[in-house]
N, C-alpha and C. Protein backbone atom coordinates (compact mmCIF):
# COMPACT_ATOMS: atom_id res chain seq x y z
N UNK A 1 0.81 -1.19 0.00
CA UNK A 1 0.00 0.00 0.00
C UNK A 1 0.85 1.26 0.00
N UNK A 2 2.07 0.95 0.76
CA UNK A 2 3.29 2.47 1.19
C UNK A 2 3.62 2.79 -0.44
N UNK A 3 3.97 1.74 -1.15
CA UNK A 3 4.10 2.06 -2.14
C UNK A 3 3.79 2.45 -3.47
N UNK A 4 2.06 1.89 -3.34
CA UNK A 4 1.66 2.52 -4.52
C UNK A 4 1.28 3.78 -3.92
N UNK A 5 0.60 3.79 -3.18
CA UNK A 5 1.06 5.87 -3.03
C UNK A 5 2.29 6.88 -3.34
N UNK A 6 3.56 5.79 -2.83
CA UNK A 6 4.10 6.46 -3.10
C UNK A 6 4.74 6.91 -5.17
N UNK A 7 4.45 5.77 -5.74
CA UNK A 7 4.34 5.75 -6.88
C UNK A 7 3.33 6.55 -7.83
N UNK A 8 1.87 6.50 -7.22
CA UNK A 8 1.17 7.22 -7.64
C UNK A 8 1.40 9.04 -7.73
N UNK A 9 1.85 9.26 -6.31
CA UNK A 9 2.16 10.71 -6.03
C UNK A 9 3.82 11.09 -6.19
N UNK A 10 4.54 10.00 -6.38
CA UNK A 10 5.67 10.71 -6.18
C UNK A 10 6.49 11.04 -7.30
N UNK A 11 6.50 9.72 -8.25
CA UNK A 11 7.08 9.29 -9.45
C UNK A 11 6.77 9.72 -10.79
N UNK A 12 7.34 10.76 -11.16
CA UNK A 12 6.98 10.94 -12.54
C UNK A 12 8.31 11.89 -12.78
N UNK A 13 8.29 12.29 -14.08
CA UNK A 13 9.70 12.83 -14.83
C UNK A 13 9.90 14.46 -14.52
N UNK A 14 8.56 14.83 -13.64
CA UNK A 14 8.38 16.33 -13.53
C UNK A 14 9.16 16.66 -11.77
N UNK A 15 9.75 15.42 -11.04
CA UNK A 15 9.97 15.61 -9.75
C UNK A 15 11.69 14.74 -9.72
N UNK A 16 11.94 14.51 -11.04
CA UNK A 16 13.16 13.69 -10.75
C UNK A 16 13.52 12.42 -10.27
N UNK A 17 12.56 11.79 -9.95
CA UNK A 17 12.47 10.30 -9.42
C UNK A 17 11.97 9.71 -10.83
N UNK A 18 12.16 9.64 -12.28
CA UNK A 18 11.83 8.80 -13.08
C UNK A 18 12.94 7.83 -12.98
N UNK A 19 12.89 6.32 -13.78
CA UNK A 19 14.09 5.65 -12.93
C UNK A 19 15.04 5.35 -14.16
N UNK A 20 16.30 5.46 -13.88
CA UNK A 20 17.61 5.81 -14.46
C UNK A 20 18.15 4.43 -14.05
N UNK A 21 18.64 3.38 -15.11
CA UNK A 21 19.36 2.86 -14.47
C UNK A 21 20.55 3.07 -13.99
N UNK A 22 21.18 2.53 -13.09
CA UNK A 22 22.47 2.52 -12.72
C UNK A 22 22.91 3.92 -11.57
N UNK A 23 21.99 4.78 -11.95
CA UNK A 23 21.88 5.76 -11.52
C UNK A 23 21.02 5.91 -10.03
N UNK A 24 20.75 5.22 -9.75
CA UNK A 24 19.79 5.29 -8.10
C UNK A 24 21.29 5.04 -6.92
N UNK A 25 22.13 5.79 -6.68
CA UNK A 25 22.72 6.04 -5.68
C UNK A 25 21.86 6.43 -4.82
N UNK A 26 22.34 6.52 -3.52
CA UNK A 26 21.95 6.80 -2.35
C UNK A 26 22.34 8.42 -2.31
N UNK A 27 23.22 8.99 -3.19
CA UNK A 27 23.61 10.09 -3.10
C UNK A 27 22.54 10.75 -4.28
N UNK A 28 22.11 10.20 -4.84
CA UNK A 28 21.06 10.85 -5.81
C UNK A 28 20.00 10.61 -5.60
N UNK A 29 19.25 9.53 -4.74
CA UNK A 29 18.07 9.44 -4.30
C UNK A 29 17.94 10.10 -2.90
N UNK A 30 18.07 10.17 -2.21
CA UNK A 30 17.98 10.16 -0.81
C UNK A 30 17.63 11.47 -0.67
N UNK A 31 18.41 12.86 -1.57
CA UNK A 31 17.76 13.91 -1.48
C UNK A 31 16.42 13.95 -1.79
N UNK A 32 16.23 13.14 -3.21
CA UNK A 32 14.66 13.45 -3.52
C UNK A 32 13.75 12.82 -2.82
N UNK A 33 13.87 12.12 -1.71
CA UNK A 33 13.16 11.02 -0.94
C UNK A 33 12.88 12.54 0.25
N UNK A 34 14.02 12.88 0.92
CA UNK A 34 13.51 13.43 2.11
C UNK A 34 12.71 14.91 1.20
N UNK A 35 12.48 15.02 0.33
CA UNK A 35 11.90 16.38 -0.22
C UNK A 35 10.50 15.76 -0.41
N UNK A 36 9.52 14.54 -0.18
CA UNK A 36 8.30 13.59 -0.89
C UNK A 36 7.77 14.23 0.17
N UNK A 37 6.50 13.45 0.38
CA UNK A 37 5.67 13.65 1.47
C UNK A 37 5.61 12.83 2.74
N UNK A 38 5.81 13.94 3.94
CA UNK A 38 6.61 13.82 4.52
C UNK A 38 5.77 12.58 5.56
N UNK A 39 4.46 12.51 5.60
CA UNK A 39 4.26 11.30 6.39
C UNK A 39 4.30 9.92 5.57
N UNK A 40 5.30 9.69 4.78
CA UNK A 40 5.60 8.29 3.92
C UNK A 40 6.30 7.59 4.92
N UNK A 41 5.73 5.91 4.90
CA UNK A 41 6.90 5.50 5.29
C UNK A 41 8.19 4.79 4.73
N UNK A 42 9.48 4.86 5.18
CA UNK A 42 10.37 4.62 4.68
C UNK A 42 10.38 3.33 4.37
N UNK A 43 9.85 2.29 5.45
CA UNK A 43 9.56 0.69 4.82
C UNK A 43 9.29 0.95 3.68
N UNK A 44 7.65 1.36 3.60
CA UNK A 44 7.23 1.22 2.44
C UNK A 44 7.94 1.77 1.25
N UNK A 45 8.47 2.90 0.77
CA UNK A 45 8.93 3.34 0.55
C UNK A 45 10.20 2.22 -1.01
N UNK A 46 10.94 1.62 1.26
CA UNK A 46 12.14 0.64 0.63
C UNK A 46 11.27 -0.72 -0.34
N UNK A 47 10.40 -0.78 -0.18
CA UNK A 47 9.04 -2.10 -0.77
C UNK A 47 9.25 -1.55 -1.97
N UNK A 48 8.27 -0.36 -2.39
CA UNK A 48 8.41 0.00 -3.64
C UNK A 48 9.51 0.01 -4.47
N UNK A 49 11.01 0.45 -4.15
CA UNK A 49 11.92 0.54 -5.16
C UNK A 49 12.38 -0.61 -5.34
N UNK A 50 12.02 -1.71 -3.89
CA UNK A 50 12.81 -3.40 -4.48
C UNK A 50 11.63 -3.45 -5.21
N UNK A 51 10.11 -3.40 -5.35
CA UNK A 51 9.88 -4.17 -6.30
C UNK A 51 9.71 -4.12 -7.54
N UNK A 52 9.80 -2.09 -7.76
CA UNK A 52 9.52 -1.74 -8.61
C UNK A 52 11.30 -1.36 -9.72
N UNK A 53 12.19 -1.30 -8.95
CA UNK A 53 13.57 -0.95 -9.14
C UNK A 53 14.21 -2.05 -9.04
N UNK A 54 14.61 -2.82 -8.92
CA UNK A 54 15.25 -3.66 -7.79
C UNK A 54 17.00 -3.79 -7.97
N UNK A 55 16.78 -3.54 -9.49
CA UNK A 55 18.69 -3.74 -9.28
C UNK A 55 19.31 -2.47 -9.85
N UNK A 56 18.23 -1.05 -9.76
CA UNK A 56 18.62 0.07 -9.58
C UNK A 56 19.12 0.61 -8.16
N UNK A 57 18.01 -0.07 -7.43
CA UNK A 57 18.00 0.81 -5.82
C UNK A 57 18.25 -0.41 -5.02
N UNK A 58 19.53 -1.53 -5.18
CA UNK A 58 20.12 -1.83 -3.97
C UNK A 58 20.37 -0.99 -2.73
N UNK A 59 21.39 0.05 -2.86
CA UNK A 59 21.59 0.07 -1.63
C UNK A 59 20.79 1.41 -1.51
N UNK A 60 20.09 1.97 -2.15
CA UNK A 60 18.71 2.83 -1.55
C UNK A 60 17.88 2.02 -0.50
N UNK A 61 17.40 0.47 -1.01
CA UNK A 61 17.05 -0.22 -0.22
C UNK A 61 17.50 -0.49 0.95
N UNK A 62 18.43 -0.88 1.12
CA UNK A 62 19.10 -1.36 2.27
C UNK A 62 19.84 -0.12 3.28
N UNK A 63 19.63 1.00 3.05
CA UNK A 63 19.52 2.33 3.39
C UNK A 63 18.43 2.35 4.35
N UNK A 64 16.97 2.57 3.44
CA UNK A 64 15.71 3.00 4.11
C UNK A 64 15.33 1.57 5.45
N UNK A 65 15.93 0.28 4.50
CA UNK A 65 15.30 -0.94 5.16
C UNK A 65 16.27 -0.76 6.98
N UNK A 66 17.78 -0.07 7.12
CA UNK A 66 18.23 -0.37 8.30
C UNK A 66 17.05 0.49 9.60
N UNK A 67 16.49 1.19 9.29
CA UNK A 67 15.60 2.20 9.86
C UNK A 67 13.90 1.54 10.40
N UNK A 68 13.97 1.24 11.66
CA UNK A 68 13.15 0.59 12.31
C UNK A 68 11.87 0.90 11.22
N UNK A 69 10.36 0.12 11.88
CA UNK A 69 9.48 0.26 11.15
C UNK A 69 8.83 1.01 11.65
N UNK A 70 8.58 2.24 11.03
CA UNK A 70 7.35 3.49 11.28
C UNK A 70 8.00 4.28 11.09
N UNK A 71 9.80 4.58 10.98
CA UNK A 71 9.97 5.82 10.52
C UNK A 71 9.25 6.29 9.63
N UNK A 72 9.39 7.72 9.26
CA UNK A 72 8.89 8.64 8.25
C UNK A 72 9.72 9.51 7.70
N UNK A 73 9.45 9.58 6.26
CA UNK A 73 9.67 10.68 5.76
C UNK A 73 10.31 11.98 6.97
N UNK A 74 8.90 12.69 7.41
CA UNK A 74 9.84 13.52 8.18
C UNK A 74 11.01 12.93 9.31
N UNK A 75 11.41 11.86 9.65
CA UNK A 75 12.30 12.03 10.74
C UNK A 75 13.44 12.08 9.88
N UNK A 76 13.18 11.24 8.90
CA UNK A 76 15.07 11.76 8.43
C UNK A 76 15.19 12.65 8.40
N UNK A 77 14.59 13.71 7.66
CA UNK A 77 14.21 15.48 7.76
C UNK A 77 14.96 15.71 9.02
N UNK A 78 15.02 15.53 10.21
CA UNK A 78 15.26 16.08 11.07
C UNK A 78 16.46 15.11 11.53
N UNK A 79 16.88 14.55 10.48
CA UNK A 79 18.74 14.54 10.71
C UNK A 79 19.81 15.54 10.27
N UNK A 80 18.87 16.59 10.02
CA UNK A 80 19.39 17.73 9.12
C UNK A 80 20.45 17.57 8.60
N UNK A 81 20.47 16.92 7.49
CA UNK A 81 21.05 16.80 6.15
C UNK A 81 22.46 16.05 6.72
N UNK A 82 22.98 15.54 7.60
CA UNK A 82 23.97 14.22 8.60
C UNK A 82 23.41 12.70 7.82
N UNK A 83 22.30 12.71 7.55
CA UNK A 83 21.93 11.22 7.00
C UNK A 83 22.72 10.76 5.88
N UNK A 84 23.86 11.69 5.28
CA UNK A 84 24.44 10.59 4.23
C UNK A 84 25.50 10.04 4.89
N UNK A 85 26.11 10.50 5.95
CA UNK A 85 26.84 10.10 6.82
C UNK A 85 26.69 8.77 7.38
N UNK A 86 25.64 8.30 7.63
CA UNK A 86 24.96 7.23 8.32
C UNK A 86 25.71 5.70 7.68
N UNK A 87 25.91 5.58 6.69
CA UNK A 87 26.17 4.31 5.81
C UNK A 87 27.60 4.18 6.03
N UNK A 88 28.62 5.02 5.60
CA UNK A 88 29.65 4.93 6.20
C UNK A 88 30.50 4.97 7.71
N UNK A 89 29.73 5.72 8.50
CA UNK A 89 29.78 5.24 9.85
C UNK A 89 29.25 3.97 10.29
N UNK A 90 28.35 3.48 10.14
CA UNK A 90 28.13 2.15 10.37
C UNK A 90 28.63 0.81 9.59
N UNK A 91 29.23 1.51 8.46
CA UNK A 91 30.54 0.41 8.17
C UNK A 91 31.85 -0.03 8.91
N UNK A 92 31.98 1.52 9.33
CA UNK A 92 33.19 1.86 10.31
C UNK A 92 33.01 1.23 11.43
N UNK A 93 32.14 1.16 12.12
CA UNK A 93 31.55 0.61 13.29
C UNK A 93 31.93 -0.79 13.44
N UNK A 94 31.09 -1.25 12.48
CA UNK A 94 30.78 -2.65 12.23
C UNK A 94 32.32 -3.62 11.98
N UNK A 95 33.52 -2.82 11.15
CA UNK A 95 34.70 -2.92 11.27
C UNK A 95 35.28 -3.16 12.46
N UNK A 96 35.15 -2.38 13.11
CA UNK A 96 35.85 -2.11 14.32
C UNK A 96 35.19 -3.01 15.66
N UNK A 97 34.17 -3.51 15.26
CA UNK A 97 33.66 -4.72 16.36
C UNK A 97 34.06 -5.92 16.04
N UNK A 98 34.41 -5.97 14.52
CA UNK A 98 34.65 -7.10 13.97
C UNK A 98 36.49 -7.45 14.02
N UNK A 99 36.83 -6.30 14.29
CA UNK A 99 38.51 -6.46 14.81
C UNK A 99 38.46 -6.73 16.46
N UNK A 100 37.39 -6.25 16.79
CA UNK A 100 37.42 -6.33 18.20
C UNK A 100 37.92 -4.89 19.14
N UNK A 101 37.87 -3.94 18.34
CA UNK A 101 38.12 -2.66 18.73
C UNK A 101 36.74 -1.82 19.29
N UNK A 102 36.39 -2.55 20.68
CA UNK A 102 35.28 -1.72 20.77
C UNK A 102 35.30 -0.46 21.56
N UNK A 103 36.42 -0.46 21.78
CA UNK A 103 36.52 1.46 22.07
C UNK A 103 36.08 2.36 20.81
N UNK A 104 36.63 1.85 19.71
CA UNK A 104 36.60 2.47 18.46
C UNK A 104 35.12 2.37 18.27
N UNK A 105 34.39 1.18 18.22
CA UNK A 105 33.18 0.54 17.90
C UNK A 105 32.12 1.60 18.94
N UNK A 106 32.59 1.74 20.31
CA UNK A 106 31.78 3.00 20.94
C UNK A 106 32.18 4.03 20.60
N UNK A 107 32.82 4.65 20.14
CA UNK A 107 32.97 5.99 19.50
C UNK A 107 32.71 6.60 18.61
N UNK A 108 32.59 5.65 17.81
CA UNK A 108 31.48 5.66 16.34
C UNK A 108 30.11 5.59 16.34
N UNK A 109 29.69 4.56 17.68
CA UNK A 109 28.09 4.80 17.44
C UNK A 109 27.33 6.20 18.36
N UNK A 110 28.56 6.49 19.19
CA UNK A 110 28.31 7.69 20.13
C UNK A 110 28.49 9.03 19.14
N UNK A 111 28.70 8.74 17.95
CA UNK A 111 28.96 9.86 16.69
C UNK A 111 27.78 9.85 15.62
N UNK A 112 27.31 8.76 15.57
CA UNK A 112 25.86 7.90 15.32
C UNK A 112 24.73 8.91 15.81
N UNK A 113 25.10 8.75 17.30
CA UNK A 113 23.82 9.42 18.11
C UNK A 113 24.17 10.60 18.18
N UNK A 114 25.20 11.45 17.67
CA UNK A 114 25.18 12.95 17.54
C UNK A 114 24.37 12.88 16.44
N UNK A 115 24.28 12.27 15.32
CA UNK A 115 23.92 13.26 14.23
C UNK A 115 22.30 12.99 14.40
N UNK A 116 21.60 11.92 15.39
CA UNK A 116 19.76 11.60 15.61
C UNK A 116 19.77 10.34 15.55
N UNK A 117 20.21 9.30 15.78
CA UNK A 117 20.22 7.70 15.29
C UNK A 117 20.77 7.00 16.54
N UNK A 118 19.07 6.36 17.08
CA UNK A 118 20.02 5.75 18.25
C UNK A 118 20.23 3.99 17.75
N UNK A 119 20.85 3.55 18.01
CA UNK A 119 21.19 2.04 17.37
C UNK A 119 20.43 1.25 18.17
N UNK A 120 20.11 0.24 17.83
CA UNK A 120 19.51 -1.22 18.46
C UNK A 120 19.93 -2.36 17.77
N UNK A 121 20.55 -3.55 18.66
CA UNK A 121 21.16 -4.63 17.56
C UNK A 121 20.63 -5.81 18.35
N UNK A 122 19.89 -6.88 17.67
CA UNK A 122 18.97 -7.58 17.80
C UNK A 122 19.78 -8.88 17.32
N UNK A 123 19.76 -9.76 17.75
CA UNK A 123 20.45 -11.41 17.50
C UNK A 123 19.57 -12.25 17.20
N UNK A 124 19.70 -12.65 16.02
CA UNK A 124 18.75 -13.70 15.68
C UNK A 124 19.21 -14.83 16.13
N UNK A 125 18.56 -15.89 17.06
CA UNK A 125 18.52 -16.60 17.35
C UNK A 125 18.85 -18.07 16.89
N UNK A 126 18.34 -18.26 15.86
CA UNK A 126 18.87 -19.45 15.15
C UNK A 126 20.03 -19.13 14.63
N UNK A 127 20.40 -18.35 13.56
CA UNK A 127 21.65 -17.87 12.90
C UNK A 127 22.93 -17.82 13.84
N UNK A 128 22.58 -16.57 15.25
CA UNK A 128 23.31 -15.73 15.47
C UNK A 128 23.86 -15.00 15.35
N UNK A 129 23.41 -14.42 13.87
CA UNK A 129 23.60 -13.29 13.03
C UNK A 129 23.15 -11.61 13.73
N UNK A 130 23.82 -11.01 14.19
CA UNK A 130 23.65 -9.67 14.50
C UNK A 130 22.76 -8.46 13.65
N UNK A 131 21.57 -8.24 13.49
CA UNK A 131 21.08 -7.18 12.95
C UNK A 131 21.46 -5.86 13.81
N UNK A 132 21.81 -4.54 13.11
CA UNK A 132 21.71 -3.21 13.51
C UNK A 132 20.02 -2.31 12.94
N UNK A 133 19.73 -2.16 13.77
CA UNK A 133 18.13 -0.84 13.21
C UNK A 133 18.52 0.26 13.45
N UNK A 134 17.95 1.39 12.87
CA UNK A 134 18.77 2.90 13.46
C UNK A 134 16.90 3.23 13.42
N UNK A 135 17.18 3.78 14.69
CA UNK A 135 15.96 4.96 15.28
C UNK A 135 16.15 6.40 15.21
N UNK A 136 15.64 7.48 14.27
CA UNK A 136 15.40 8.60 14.74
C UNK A 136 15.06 9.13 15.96
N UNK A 137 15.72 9.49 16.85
CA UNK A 137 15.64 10.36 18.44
C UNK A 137 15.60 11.52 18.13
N UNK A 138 14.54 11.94 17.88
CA UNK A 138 14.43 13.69 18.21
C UNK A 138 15.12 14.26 19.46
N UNK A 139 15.01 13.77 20.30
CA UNK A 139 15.37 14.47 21.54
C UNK A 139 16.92 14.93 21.20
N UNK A 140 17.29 13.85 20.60
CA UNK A 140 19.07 13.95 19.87
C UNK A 140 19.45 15.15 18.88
N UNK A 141 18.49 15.52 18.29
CA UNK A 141 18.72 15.80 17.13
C UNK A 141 18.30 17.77 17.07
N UNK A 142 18.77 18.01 16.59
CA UNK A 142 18.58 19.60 16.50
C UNK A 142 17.82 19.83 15.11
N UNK A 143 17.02 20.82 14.95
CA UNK A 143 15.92 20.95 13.86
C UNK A 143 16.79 21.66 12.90
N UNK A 144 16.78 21.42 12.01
CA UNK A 144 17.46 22.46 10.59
C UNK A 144 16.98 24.01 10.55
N UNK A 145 17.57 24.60 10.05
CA UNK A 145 17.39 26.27 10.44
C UNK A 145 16.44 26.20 9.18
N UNK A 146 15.37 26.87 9.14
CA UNK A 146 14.16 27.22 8.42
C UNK A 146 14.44 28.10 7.56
């Protein structure tokens, strides 16, 4: 449903989201995503471009998908413009737990939660595979100058 709305209202050649292959970076989408309407959700959102994109908007997907379920549109908004940051810090992170450097590994996610993103990492049980979710914290986050 997130997504045919968002298809219906969002997608056409007059707003810049027509789809390009090869071309759906995270650095070229992500602006036009937080500019949509702002109570979308980002699940849905990530639904639509896997099913409608899918081997345009990898890591658009896997972008919107690390972001618990119910964000919106507006909370990234209110990472004031820090959200491209997000992907490469949590590579960094994820590095540095995986060397076993978790001084480093807390210092990065405590840089995380400067820019609005508080982390939660969840263990799947059978696997033992580690998931990360990132939460928008307003309380964290300072509003963009108007």
């Amino acid at each position: 449903m997130w997504y045919r709305r968002f298809k219906t209202a969002y997608v056409n050649e007059d707003n810049g989201l027509a789809a390009t292959p090869g071309l759906w970076t995270l650095s070229d989408m992500l602006p036009k995503i937080v500019v949509t309407n702002a109570d979308l959700d980002v699940h849905g959102m990530a639904q639509y471009f896997e099913q409608m994109h899918r081997d345009e908007s990898v890591d658009v997907v896997r972008f919107l998908r690390k972001f618990v379920r119910g964000t919106l549109v507006k909370d990234l908004r209110r990472l004031a413009g820090r959200w491209n940051e997000l992907p490469g810090l949590d590579n960094e992170r994820i590095a540095a737990l995986t060397r076993r450097d978790i001084k480093e590994g807390h210092r990065i996610a405590l840089e995380i939660g400067r820019i609005g993103v508080a982390l939660s990492e969840t263990k799947d049980p059978r696997t033992g595979k580690i998931t990360t979710n990132w939460k928008v914290e307003p309380a964290l986050v300072s509003e963009p100058n108007a």
